[in-house]
Protein backbone atom coordinates (compact mmCIF):
# COMPACT_ATOMS: atom_id res chain seq x y z
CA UNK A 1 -7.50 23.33 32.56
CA UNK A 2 -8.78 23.98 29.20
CA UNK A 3 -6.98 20.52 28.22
CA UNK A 4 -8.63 19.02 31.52
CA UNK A 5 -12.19 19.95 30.13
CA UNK A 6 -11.35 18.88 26.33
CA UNK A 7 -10.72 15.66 27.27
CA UNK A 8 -13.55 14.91 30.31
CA UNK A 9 -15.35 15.80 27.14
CA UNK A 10 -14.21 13.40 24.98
CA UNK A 11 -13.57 10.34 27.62
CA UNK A 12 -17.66 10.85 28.72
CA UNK A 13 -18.72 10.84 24.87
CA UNK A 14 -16.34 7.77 24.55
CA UNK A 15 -17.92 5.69 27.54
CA UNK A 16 -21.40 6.40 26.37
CA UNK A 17 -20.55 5.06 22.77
CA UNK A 18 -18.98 1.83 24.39
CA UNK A 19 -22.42 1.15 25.74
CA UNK A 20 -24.49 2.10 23.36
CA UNK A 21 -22.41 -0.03 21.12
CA UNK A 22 -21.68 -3.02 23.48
CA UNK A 23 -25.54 -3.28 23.98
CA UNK A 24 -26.67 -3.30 19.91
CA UNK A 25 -23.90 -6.32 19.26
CA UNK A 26 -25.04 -8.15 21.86
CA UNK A 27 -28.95 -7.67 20.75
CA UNK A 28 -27.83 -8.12 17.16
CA UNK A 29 -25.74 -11.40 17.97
CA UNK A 30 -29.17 -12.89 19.53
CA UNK A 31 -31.02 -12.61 16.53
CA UNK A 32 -28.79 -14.87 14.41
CA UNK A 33 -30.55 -18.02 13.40
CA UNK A 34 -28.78 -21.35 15.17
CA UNK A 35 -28.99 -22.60 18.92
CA UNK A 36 -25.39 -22.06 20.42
CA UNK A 37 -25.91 -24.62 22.85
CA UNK A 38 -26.68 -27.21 20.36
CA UNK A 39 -24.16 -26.45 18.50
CA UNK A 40 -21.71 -27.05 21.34
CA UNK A 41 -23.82 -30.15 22.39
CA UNK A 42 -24.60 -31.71 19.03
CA UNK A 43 -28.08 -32.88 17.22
CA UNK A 44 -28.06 -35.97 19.58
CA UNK A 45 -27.94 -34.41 23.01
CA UNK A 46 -30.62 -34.71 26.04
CA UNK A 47 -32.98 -32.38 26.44
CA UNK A 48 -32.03 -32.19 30.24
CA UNK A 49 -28.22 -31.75 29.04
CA UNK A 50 -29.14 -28.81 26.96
CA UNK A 51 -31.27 -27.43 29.60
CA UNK A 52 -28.63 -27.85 32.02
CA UNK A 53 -26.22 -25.56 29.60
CA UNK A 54 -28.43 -23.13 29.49
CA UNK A 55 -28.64 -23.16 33.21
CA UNK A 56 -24.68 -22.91 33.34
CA UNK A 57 -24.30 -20.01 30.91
CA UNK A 58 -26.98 -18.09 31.63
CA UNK A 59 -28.39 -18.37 28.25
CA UNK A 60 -31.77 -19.14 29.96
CA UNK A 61 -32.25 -15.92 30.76
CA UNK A 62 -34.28 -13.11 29.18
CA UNK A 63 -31.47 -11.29 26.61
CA UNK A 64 -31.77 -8.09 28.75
CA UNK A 65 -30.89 -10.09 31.84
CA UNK A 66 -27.81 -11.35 29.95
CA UNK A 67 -26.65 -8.28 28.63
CA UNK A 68 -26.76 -6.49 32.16
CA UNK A 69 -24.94 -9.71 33.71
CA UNK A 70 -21.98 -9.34 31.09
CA UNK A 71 -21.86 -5.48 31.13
CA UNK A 72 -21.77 -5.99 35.39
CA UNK A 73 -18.80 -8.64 34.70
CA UNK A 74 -17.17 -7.09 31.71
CA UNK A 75 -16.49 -3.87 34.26
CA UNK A 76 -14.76 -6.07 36.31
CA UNK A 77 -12.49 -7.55 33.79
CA UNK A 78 -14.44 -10.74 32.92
CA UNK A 79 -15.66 -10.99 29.39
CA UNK A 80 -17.11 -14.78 30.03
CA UNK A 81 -16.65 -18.27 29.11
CA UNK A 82 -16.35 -19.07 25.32
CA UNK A 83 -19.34 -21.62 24.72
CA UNK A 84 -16.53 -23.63 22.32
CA UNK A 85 -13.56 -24.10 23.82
CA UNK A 86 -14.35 -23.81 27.33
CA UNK A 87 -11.74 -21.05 28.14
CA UNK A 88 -11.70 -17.64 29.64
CA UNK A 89 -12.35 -15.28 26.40
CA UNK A 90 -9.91 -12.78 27.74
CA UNK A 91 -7.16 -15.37 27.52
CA UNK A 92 -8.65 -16.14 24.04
CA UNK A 93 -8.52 -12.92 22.95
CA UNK A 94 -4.82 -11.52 24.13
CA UNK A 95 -2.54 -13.56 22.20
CA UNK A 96 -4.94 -12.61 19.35
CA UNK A 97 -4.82 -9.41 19.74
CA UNK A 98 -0.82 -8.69 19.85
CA UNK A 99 -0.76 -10.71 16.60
CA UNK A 100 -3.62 -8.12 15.13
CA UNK A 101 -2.33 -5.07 16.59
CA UNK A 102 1.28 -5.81 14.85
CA UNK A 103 -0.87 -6.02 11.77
CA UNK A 104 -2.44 -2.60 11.94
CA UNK A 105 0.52 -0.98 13.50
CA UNK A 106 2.78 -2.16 10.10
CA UNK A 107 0.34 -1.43 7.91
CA UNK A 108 -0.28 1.95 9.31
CA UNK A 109 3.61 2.71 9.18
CA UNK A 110 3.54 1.20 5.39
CA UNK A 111 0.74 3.75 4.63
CA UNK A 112 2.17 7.19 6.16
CA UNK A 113 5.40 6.51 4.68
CA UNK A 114 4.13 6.55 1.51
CA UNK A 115 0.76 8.93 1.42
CA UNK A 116 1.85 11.89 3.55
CA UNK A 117 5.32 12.47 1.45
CA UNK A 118 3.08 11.59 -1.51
CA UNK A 119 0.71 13.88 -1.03
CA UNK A 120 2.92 17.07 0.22
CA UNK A 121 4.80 16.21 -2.92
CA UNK A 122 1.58 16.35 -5.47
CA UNK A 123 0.30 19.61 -4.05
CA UNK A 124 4.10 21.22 -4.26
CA UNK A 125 4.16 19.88 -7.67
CA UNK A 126 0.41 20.20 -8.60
CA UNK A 127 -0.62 19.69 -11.98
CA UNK A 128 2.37 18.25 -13.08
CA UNK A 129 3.55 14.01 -14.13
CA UNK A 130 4.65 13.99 -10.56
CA UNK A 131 1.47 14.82 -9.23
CA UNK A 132 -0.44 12.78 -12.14
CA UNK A 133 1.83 9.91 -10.87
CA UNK A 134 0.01 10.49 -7.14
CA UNK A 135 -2.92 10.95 -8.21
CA UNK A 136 -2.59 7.69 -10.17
CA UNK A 137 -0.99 5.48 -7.12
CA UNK A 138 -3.68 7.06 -4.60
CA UNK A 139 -6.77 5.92 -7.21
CA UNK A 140 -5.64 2.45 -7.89
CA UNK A 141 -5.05 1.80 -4.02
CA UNK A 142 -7.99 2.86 -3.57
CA UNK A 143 -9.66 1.10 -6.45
CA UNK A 144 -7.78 -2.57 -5.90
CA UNK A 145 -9.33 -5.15 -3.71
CA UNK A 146 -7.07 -6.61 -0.72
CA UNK A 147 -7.95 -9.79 -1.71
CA UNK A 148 -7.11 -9.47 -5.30
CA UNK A 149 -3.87 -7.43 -4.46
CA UNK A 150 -3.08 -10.32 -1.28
CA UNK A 151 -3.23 -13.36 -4.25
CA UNK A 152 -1.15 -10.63 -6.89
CA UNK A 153 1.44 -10.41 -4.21
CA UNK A 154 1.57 -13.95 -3.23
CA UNK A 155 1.71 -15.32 -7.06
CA UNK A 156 4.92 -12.48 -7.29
CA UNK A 157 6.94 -12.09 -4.21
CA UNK A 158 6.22 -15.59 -2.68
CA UNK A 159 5.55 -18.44 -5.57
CA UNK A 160 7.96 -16.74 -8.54
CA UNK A 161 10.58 -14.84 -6.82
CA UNK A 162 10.27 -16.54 -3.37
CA UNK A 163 11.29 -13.36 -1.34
CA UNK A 164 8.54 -13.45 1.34
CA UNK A 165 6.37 -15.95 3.22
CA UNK A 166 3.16 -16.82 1.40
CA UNK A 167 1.19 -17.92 4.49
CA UNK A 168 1.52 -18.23 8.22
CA UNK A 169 2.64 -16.30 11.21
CA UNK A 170 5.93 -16.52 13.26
CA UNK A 171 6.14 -14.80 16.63
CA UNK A 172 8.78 -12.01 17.21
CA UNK A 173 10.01 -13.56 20.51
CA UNK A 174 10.67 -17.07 18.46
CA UNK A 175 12.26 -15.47 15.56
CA UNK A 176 12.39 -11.63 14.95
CA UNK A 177 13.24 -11.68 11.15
CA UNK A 178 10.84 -14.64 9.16
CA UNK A 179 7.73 -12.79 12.16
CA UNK A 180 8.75 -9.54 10.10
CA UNK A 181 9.36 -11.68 6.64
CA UNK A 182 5.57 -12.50 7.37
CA UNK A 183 4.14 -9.60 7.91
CA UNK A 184 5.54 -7.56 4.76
CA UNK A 185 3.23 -8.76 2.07
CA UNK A 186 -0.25 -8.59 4.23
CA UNK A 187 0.75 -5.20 5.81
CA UNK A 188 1.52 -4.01 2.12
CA UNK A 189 -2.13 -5.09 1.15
CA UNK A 190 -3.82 -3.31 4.17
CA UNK A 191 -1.41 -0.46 3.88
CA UNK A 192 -1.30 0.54 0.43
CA UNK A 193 -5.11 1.63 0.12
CA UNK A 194 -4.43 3.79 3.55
CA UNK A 195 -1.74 5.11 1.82
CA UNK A 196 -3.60 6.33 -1.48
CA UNK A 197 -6.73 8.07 1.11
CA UNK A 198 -4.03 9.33 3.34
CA UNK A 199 -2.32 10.99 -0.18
CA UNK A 200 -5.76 12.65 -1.51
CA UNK A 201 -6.37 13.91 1.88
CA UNK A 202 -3.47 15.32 2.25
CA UNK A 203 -2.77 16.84 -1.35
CA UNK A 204 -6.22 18.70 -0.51
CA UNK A 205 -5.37 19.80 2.95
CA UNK A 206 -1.71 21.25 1.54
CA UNK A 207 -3.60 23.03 -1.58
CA UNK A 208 -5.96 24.71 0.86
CA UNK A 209 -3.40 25.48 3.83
CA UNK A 210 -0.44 27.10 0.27
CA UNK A 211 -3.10 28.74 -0.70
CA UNK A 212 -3.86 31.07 2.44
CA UNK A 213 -2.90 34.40 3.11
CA UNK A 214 -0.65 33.63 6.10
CA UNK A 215 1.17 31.39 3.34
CA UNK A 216 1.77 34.46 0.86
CA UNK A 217 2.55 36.51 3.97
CA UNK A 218 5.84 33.98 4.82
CA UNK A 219 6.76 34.00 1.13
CA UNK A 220 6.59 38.03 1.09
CA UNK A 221 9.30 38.03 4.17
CA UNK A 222 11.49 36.45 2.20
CA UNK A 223 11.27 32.74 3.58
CA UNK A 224 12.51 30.04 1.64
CA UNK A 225 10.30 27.79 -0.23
CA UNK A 226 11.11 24.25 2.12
CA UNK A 227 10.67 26.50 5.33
CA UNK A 228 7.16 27.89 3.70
CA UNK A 229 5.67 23.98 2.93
CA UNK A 230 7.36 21.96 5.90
CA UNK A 231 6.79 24.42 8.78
CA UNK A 232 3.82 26.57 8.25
CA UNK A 233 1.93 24.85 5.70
CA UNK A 234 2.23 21.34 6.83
CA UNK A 235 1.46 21.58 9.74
CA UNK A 236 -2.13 23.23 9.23
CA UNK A 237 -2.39 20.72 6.36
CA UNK A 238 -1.84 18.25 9.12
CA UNK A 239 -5.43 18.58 11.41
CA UNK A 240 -7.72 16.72 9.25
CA UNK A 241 -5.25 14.11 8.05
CA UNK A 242 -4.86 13.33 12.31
CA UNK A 243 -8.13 12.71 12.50
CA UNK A 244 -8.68 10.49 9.34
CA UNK A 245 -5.67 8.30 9.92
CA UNK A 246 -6.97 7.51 13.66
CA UNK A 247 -10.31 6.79 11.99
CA UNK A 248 -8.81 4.55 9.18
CA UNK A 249 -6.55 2.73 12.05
CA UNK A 250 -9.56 1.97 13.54
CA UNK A 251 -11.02 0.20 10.30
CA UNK A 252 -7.58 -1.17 10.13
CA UNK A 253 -8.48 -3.31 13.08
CA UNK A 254 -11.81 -4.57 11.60
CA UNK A 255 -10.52 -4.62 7.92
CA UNK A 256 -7.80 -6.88 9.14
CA UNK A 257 -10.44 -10.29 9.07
CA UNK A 258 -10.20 -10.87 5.28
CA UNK A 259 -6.02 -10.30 4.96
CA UNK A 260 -5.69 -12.61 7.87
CA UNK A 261 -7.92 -15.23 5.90
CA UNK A 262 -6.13 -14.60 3.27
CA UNK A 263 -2.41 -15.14 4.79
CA UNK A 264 -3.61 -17.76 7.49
CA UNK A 265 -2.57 -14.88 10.20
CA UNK A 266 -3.75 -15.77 13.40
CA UNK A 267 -5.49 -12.75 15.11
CA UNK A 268 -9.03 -11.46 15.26
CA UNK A 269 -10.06 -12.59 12.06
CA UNK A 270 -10.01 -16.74 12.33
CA UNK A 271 -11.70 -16.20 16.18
CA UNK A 272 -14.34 -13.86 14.74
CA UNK A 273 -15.55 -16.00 11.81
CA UNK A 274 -15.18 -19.31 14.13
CA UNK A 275 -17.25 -17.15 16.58
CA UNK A 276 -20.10 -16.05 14.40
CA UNK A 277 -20.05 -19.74 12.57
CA UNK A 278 -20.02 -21.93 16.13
CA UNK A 279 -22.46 -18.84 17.46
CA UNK A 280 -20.18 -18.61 20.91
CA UNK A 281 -21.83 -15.38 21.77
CA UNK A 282 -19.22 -14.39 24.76
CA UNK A 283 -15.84 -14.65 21.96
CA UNK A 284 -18.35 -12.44 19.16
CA UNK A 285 -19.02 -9.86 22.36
CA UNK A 286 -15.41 -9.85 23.25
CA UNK A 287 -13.89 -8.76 20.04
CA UNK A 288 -16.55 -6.12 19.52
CA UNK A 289 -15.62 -4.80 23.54
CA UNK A 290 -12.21 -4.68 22.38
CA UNK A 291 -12.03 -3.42 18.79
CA UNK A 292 -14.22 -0.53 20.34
CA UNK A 293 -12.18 -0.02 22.86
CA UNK A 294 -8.97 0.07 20.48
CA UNK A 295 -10.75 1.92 18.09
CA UNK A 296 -12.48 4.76 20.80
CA UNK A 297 -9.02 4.87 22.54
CA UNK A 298 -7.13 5.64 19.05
CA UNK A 299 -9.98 8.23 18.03
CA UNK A 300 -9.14 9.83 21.83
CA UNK A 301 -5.48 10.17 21.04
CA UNK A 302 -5.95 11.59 17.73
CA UNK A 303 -8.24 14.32 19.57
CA UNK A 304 -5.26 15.25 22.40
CA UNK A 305 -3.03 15.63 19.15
CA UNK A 306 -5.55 17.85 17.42
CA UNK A 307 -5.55 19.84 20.66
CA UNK A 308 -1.79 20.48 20.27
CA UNK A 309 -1.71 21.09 16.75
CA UNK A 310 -4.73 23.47 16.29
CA UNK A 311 -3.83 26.66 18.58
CA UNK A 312 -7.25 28.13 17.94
CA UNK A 313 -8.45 25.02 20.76
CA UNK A 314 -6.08 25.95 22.88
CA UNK A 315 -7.42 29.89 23.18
């Protein structure tokens, strides 16, 4: 029941953001200088034809009159027309979005691997060259630009050595191993500065949770030193790192547009820029809708898994 309640919580709070946010891209989109219709229609086009456009996509219409149109539509499933390419956005947007979502999802694998057992490891081993080390790897990730550490990895592992892909995107139904092949080097660049806030976050939340007295209590019944870290401190040390890594997932999604650039990877990133550039208003709506959505339903996963891990929300 108490579960029931948590979440009714959460799911209202998440709906109300969705609007709330839904409604300022759309304003926000409208105030961009450029007339979408004569982009779509060219310099040379009839008044009457541009008129007519309007007329089609509702664009003559006061904004508030749009926005309640597209929320009333977007309910049922229909996220519009894109201006551009004449096409339903939603079919615009799914193929996009598997080839994004593999993105963040390898990334996101790249960057617990390597912070959480890097940052249990620095607080077990604190103030030693093995937590220097950490400490060292978690700054510079941190530190390094993706698109500086995208053209480092290119000039190494793709023009000298050859091992990987430089550019492009294969699916994983076509061919399972050169889709993979392409995806190692931009997942490493999204991953590895995940990885190094995912280590400090942790090293911090494993200092704390060693240092309480229910920690000394364990070691004073004789438990051994593994038991101690991996099953009563790391989990505690666990609750704030749940909640970061949902929220930096959620970046992942938007951070994604520059790597893609970057490695000519198809997904959210080419659509968005060609969206804001061409100023197809229904395509720029879309992706917000669904990176929201992505990011709100990630955040509301990340809260059921709190639920379970704290005990103190369950009483």
């Amino acid at each position: 029941m108490r579960l029931l309640i948590f979440m009714s919580q959460r799911v209202g709070l998440a709906i109300s953001t969705l609007v709330v946010l839904s409604a300022f891209a759309f304003m926000l989109q409208h105030l961009l200088p450029g007339d979408p219709v004569l982009a779509m229609a060219g310099d040379e086009a009839d008044q009457q034809v541009l008129d007519d456009l309007r007329a089609r996509y509702g664009l003559d219409q006061p904004v508030y009159v749009q926005y309640w149109r597209w929320l009333a539509a977007a309910l049922g499933g229909d996220l519009g027309m894109s201006l551009r390419n004449s096409m339903s956005v939603v079919d615009l947007l799914l193929p996009k979005l598997v080839i994004t979502l593999q993105l963040a999802i390898y990334s996101m694998t790249i960057a617990l691997v390597i912070g959480l057992p890097l940052g249990v490891l620095a607080a077990t081993r604190k103030e030693t060259i093995v937590d220097t080390l950490a400490s060292s790897f978690a700054l510079s990730g941190i530190s390094i630009p993706n698109f500086w550490l995208g053209i480092l990895l290119v000039l190494a592992f793709s023009v000298h050595l050859r091992w990987f892909p430089a550019s492009g995107y294969v699916s994983f139904s076509e061919d399972p191993y050169r889709s993979l092949m392409g995806f190692v080097l931009p997942s490493i660049v999204l991953g590895t500065g995940i990885a190094g806030v995912l280590m400090r976050h942790m090293r911090s939340a494993m200092l704390h949770s060693l240092s309480t007295d229910y920690i000394r209590t364990a070691r004073a019944k004789g438990l051994s030193e593994r038991r101690v870290v991996l099953r009563h401190a790391l989990r505690n040390a666990l609750v704030p790192v749940v909640t970061l890594g949902a929220i930096e997932f959620g970046q992942l999604l938007a951070g994604a547009v520059l790597t893609e650039q970057i490695f000519s990877i198809p997904g959210f990133g080419k659509l968005l820029v060609d969206g804001v550039l061409y100023r197809d208003y229904a395509v720029v709506q879309g992706l917000v809708l669904v990176s929201s959505v992505l990011f709100i339903t990630v955040s509301l996963l990340a809260d059921l898994l709190y639920f379970f891990i704290n005990p103190r929300l369950r009483s």
